[in-house]
PDB file of N, CA and C in Angstrom:
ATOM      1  N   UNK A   1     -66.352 -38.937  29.354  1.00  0.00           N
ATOM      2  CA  UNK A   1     -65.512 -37.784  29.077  1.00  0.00           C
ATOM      3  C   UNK A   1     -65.769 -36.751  30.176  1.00  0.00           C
ATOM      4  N   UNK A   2     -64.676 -36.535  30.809  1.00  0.00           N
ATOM      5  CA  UNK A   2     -64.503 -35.254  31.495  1.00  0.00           C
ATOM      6  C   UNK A   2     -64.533 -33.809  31.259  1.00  0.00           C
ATOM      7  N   UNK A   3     -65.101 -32.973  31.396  1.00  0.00           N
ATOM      8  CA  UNK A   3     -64.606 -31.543  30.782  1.00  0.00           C
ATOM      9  C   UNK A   3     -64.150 -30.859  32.391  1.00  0.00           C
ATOM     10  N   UNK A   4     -63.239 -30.107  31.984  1.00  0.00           N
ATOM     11  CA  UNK A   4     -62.942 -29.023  33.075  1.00  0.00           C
ATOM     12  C   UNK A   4     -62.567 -27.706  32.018  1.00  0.00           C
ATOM     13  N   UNK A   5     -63.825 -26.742  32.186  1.00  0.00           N
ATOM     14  CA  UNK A   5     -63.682 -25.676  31.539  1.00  0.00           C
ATOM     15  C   UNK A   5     -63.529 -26.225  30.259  1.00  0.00           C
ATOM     16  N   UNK A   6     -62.599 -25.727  28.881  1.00  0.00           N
ATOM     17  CA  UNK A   6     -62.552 -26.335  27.617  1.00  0.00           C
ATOM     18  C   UNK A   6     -61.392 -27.306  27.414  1.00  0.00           C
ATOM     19  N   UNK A   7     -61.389 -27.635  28.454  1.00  0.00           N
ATOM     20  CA  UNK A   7     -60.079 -28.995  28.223  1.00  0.00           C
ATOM     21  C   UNK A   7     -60.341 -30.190  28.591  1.00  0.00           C
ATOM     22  N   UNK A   8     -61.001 -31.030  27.928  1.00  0.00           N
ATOM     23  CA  UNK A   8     -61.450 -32.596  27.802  1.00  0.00           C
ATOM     24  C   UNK A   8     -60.326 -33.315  28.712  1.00  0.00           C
ATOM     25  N   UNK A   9     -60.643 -34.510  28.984  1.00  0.00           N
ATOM     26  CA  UNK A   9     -59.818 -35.069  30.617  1.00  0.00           C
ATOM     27  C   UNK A   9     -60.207 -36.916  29.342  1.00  0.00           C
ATOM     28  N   UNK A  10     -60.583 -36.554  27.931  1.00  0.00           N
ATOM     29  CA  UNK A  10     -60.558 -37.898  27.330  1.00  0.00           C
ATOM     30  C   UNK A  10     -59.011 -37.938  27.149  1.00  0.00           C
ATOM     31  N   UNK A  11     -59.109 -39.940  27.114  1.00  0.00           N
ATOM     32  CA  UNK A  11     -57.771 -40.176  26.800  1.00  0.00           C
ATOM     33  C   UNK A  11     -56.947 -41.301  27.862  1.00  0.00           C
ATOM     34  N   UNK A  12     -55.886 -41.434  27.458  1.00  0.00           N
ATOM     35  CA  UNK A  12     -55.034 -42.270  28.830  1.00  0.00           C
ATOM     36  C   UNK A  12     -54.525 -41.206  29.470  1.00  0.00           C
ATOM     37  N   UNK A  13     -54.783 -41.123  31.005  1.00  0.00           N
ATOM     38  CA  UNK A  13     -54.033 -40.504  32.106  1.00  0.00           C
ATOM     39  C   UNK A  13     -52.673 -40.111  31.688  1.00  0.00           C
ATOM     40  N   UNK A  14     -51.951 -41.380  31.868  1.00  0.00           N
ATOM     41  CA  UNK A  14     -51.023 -41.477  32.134  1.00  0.00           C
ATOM     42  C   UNK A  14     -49.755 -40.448  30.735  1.00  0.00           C
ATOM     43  N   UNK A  15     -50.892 -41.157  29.607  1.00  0.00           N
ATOM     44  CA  UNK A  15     -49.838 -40.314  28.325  1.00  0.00           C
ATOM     45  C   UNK A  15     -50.339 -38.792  28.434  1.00  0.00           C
ATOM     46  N   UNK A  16     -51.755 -38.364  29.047  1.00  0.00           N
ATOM     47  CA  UNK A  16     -51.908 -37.017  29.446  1.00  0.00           C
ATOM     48  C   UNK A  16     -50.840 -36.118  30.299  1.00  0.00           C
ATOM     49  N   UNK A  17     -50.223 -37.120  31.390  1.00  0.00           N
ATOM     50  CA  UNK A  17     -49.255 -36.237  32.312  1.00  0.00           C
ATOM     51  C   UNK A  17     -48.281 -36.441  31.858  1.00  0.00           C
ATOM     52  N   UNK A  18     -47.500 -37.893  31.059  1.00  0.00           N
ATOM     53  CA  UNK A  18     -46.215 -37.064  30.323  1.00  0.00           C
ATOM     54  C   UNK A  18     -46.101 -36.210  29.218  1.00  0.00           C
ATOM     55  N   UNK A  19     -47.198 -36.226  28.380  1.00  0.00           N
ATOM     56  CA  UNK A  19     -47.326 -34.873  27.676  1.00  0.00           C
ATOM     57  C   UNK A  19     -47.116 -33.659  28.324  1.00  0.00           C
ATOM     58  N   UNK A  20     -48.025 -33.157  29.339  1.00  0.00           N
ATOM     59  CA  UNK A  20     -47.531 -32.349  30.266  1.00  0.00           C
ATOM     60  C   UNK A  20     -46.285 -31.919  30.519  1.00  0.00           C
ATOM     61  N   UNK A  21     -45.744 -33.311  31.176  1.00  0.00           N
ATOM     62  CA  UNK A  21     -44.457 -33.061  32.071  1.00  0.00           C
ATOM     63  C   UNK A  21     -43.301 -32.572  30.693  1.00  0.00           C
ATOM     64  N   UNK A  22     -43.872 -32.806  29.460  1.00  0.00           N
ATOM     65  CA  UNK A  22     -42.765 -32.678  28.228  1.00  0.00           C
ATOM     66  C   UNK A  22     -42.955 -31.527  27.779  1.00  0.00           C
ATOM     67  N   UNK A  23     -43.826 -31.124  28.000  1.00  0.00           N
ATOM     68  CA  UNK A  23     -44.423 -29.367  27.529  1.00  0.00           C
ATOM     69  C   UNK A  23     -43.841 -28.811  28.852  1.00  0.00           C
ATOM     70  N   UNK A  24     -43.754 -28.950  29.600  1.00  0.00           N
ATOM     71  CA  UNK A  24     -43.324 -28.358  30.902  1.00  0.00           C
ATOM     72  C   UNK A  24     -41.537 -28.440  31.038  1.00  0.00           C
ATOM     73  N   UNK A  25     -41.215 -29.010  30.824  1.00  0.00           N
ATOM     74  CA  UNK A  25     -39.997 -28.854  30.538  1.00  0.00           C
ATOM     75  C   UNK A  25     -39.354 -28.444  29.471  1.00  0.00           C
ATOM     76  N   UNK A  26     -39.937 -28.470  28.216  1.00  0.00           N
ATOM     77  CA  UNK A  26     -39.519 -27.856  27.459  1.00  0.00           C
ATOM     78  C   UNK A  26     -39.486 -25.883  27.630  1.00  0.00           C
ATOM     79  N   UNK A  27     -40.933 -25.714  28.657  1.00  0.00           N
ATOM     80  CA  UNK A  27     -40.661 -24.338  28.617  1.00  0.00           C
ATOM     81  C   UNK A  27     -39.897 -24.090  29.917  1.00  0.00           C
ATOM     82  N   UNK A  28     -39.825 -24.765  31.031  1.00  0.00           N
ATOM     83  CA  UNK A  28     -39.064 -24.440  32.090  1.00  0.00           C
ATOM     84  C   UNK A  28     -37.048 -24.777  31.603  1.00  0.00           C
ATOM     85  N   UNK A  29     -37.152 -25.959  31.198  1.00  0.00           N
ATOM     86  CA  UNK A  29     -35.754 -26.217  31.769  1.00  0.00           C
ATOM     87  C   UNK A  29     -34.676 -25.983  30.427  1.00  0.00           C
ATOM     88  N   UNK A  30     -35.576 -26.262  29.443  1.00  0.00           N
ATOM     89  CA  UNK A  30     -34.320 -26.362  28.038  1.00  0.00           C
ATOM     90  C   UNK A  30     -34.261 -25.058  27.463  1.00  0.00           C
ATOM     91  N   UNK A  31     -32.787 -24.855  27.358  1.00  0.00           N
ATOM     92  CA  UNK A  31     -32.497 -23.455  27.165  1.00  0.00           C
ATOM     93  C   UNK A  31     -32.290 -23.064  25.465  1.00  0.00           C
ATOM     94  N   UNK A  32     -32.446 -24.258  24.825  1.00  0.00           N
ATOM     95  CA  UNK A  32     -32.283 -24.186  23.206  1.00  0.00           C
ATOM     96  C   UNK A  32     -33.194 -23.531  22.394  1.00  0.00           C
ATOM     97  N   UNK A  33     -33.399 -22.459  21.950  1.00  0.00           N
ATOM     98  CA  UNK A  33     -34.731 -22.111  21.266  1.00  0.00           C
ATOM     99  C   UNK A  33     -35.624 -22.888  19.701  1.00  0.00           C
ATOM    100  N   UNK A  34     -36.595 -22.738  20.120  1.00  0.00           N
ATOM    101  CA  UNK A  34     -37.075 -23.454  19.183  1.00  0.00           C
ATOM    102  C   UNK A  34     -38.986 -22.790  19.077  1.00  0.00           C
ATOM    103  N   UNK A  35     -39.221 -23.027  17.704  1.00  0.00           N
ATOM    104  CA  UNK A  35     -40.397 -22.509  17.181  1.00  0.00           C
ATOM    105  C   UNK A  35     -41.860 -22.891  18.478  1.00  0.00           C
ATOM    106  N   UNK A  36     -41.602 -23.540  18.716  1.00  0.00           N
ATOM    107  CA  UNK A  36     -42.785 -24.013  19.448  1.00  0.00           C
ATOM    108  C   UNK A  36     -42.359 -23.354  20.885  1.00  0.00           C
ATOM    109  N   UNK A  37     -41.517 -23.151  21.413  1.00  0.00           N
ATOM    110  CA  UNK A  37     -41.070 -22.962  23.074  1.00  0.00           C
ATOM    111  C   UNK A  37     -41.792 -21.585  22.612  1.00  0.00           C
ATOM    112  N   UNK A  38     -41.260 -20.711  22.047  1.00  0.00           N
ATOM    113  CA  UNK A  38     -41.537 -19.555  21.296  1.00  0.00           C
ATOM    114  C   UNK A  38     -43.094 -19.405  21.492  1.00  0.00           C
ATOM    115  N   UNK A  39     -44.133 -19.913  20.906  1.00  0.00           N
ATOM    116  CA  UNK A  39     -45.513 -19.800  20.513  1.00  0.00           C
ATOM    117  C   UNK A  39     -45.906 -19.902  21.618  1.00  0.00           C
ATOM    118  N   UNK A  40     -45.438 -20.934  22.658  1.00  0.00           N
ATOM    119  CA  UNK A  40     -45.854 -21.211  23.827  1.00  0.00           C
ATOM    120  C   UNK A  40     -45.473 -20.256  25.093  1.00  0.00           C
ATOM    121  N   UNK A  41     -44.383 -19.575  24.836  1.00  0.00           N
ATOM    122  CA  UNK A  41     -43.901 -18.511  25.858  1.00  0.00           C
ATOM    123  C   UNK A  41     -45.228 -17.250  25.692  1.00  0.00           C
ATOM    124  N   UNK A  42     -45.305 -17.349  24.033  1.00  0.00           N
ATOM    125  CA  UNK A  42     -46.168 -16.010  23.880  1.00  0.00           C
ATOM    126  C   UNK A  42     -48.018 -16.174  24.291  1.00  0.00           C
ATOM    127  N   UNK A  43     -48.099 -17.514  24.357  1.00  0.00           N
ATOM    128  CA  UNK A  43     -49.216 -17.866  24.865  1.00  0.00           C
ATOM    129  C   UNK A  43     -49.557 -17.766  26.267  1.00  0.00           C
ATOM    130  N   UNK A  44     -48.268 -18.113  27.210  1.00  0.00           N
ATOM    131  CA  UNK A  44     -48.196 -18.082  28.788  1.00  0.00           C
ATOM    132  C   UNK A  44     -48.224 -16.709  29.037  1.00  0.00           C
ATOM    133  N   UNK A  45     -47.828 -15.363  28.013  1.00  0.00           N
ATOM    134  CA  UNK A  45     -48.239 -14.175  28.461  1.00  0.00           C
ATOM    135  C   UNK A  45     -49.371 -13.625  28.335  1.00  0.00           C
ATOM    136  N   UNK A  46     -50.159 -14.260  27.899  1.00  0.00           N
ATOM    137  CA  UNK A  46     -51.441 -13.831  27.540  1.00  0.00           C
ATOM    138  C   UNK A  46     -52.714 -14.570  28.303  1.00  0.00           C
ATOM    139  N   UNK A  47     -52.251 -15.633  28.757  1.00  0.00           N
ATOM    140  CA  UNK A  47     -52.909 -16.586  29.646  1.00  0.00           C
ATOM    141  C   UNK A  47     -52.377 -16.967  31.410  1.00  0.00           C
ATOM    142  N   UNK A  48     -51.793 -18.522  31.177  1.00  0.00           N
ATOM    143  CA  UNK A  48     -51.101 -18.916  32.046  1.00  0.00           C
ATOM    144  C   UNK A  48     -49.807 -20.109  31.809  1.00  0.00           C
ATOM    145  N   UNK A  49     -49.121 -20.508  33.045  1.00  0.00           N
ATOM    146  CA  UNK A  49     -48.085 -21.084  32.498  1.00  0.00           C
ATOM    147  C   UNK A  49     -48.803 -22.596  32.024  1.00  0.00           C
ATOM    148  N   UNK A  50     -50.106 -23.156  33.269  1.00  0.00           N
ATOM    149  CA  UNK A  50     -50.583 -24.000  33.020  1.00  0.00           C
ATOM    150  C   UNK A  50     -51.216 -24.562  31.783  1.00  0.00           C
ATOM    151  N   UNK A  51     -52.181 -23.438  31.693  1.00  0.00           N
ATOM    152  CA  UNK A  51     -52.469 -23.588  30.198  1.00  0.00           C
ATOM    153  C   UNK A  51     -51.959 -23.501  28.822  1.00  0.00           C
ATOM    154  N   UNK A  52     -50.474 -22.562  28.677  1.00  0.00           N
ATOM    155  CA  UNK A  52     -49.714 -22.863  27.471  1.00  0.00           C
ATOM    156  C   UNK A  52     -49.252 -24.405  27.217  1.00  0.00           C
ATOM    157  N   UNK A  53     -48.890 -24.958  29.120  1.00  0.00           N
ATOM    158  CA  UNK A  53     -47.724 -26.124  28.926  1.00  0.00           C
ATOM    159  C   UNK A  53     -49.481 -27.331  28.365  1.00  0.00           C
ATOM    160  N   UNK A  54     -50.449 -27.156  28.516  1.00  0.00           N
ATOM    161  CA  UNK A  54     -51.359 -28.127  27.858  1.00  0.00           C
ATOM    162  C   UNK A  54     -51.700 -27.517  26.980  1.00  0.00           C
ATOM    163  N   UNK A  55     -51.910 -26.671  26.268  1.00  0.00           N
ATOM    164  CA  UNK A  55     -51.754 -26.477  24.840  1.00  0.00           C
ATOM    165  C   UNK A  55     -50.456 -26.945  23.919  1.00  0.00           C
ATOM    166  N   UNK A  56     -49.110 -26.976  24.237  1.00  0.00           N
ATOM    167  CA  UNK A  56     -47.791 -26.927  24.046  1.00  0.00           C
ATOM    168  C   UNK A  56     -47.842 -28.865  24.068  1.00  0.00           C
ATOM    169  N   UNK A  57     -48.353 -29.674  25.118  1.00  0.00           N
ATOM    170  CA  UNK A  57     -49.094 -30.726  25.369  1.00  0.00           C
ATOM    171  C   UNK A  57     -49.376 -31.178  23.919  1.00  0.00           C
ATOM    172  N   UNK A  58     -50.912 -30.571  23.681  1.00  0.00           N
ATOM    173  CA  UNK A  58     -50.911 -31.274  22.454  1.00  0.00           C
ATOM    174  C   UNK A  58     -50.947 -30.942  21.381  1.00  0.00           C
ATOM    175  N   UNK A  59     -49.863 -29.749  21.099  1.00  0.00           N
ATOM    176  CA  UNK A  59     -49.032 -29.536  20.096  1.00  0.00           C
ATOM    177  C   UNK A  59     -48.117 -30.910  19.536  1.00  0.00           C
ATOM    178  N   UNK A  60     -47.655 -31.049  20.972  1.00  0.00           N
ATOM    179  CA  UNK A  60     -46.694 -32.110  20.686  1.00  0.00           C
ATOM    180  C   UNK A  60     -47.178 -33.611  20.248  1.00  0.00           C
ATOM    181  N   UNK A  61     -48.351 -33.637  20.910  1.00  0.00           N
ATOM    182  CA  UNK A  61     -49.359 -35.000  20.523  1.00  0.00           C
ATOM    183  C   UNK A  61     -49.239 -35.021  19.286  1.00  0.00           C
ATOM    184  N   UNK A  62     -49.676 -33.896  18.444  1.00  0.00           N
ATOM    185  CA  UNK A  62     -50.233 -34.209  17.026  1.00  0.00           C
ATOM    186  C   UNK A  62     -48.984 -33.969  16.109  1.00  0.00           C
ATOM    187  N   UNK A  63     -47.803 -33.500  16.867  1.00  0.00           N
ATOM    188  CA  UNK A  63     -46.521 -33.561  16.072  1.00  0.00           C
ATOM    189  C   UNK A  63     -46.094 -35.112  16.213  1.00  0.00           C
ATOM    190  N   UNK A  64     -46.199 -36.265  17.415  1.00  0.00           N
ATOM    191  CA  UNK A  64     -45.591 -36.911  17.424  1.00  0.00           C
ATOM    192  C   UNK A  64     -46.512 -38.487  16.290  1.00  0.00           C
ATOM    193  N   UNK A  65     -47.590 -37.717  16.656  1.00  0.00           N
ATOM    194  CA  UNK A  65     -48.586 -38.549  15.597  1.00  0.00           C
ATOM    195  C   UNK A  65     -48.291 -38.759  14.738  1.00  0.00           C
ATOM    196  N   UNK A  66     -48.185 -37.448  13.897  1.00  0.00           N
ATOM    197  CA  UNK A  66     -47.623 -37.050  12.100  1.00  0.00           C
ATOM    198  C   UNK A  66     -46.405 -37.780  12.077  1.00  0.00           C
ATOM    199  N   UNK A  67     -45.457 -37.938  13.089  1.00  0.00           N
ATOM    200  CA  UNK A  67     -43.940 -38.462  12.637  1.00  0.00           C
ATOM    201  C   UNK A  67     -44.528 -40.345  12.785  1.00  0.00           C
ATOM    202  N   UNK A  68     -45.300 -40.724  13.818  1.00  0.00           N
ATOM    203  CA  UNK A  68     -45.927 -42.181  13.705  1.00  0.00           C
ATOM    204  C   UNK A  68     -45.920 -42.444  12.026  1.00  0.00           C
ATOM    205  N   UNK A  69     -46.909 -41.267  12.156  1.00  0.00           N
ATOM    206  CA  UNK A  69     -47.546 -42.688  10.321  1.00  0.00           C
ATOM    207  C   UNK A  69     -46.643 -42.260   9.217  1.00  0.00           C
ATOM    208  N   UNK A  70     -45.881 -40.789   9.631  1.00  0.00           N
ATOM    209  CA  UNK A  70     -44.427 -40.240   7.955  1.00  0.00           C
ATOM    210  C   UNK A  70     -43.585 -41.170   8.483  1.00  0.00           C
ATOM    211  N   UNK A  71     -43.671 -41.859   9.610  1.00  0.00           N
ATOM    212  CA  UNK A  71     -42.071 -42.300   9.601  1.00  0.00           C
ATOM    213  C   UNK A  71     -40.655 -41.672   9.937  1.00  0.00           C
ATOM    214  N   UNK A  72     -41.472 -40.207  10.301  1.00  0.00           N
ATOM    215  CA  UNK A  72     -40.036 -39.320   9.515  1.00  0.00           C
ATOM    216  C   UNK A  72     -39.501 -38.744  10.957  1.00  0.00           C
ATOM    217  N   UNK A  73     -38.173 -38.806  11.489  1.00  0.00           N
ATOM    218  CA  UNK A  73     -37.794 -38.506  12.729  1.00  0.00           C
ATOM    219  C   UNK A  73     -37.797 -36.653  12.957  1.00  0.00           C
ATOM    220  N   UNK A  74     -37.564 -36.763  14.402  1.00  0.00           N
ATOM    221  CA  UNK A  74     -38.039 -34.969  14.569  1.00  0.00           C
ATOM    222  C   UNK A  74     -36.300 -34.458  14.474  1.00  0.00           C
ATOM    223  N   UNK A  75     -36.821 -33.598  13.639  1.00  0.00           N
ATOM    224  CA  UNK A  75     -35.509 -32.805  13.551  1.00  0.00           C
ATOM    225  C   UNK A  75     -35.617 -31.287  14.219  1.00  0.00           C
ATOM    226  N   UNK A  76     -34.135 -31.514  15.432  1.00  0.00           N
ATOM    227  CA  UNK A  76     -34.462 -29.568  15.876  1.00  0.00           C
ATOM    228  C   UNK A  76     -34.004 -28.987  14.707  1.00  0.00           C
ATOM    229  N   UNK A  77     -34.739 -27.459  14.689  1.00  0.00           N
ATOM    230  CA  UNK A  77     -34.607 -26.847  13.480  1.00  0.00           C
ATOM    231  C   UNK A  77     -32.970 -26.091  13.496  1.00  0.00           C
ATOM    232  N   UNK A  78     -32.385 -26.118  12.670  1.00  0.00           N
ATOM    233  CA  UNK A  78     -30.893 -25.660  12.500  1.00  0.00           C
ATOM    234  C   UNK A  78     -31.000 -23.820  12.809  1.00  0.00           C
ATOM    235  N   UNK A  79     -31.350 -23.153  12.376  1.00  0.00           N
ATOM    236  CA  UNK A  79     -31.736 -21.659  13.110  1.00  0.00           C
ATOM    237  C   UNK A  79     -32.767 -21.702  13.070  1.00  0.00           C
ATOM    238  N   UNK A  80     -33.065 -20.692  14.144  1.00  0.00           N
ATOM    239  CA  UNK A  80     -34.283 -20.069  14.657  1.00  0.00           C
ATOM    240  C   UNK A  80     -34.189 -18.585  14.472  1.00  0.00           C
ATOM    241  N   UNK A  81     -35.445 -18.242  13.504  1.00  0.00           N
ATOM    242  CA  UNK A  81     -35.973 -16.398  13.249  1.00  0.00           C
ATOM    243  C   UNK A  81     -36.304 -15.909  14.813  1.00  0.00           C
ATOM    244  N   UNK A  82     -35.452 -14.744  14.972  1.00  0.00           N
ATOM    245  CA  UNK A  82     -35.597 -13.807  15.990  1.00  0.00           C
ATOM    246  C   UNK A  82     -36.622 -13.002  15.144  1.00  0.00           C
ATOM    247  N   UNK A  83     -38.109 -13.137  15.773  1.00  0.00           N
ATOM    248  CA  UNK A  83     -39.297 -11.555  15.783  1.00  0.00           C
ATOM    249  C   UNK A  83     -38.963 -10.725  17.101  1.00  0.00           C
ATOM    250  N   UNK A  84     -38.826  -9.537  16.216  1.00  0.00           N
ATOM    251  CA  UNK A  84     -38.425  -8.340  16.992  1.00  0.00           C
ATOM    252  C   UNK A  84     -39.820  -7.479  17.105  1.00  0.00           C
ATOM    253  N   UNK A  85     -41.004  -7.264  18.268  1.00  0.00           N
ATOM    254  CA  UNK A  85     -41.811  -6.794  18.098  1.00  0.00           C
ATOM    255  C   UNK A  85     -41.343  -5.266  18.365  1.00  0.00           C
ATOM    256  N   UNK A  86     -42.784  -4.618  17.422  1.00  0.00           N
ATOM    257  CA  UNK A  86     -42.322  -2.923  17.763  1.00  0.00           C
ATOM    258  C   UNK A  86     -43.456  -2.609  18.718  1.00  0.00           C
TER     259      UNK A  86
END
């Protein structure tokens, strides 16, 4: 096991960088809003872009896990709550 700083380098490579590349596009290129782009935008302001899109990473890991063993396909959510901060 690898560590760099608090982010473990365990795992397959390869499903590590398309996780990535899927967190990374979700916050760069898709313009649809959704709960998670959201959490992850508010994370990249407080940090970096790098580190939201691997957090956002394996967000998505453990979402795509849960749908493995429910069976149950991903549904985008039909609206999305606008938070209006004061």
């Amino acid at each position: 096991m690898d560590y760099t700083g608090r982010i473990s380098k365990y795992g397959d490579g390869l499903l590590r960088s398309l996780l990535f590349e899927a967190a990374n596009s979700l916050l760069t290129i898709v313009r649809r809003p959704h709960p998670l782009k959201d959490w992850a935008r508010r994370l990249r302001k407080r940090s970096s872009h790098k580190k939201a899109c691997v957090a956002l990473a394996r967000k998505l890991a453990v979402i795509m896990h849960k749908m493995m063993v429910s069976g149950e396909p991903f549904r985008w959510p039909e609206t999305v709550e606008i938070q209006v901060q004061h």
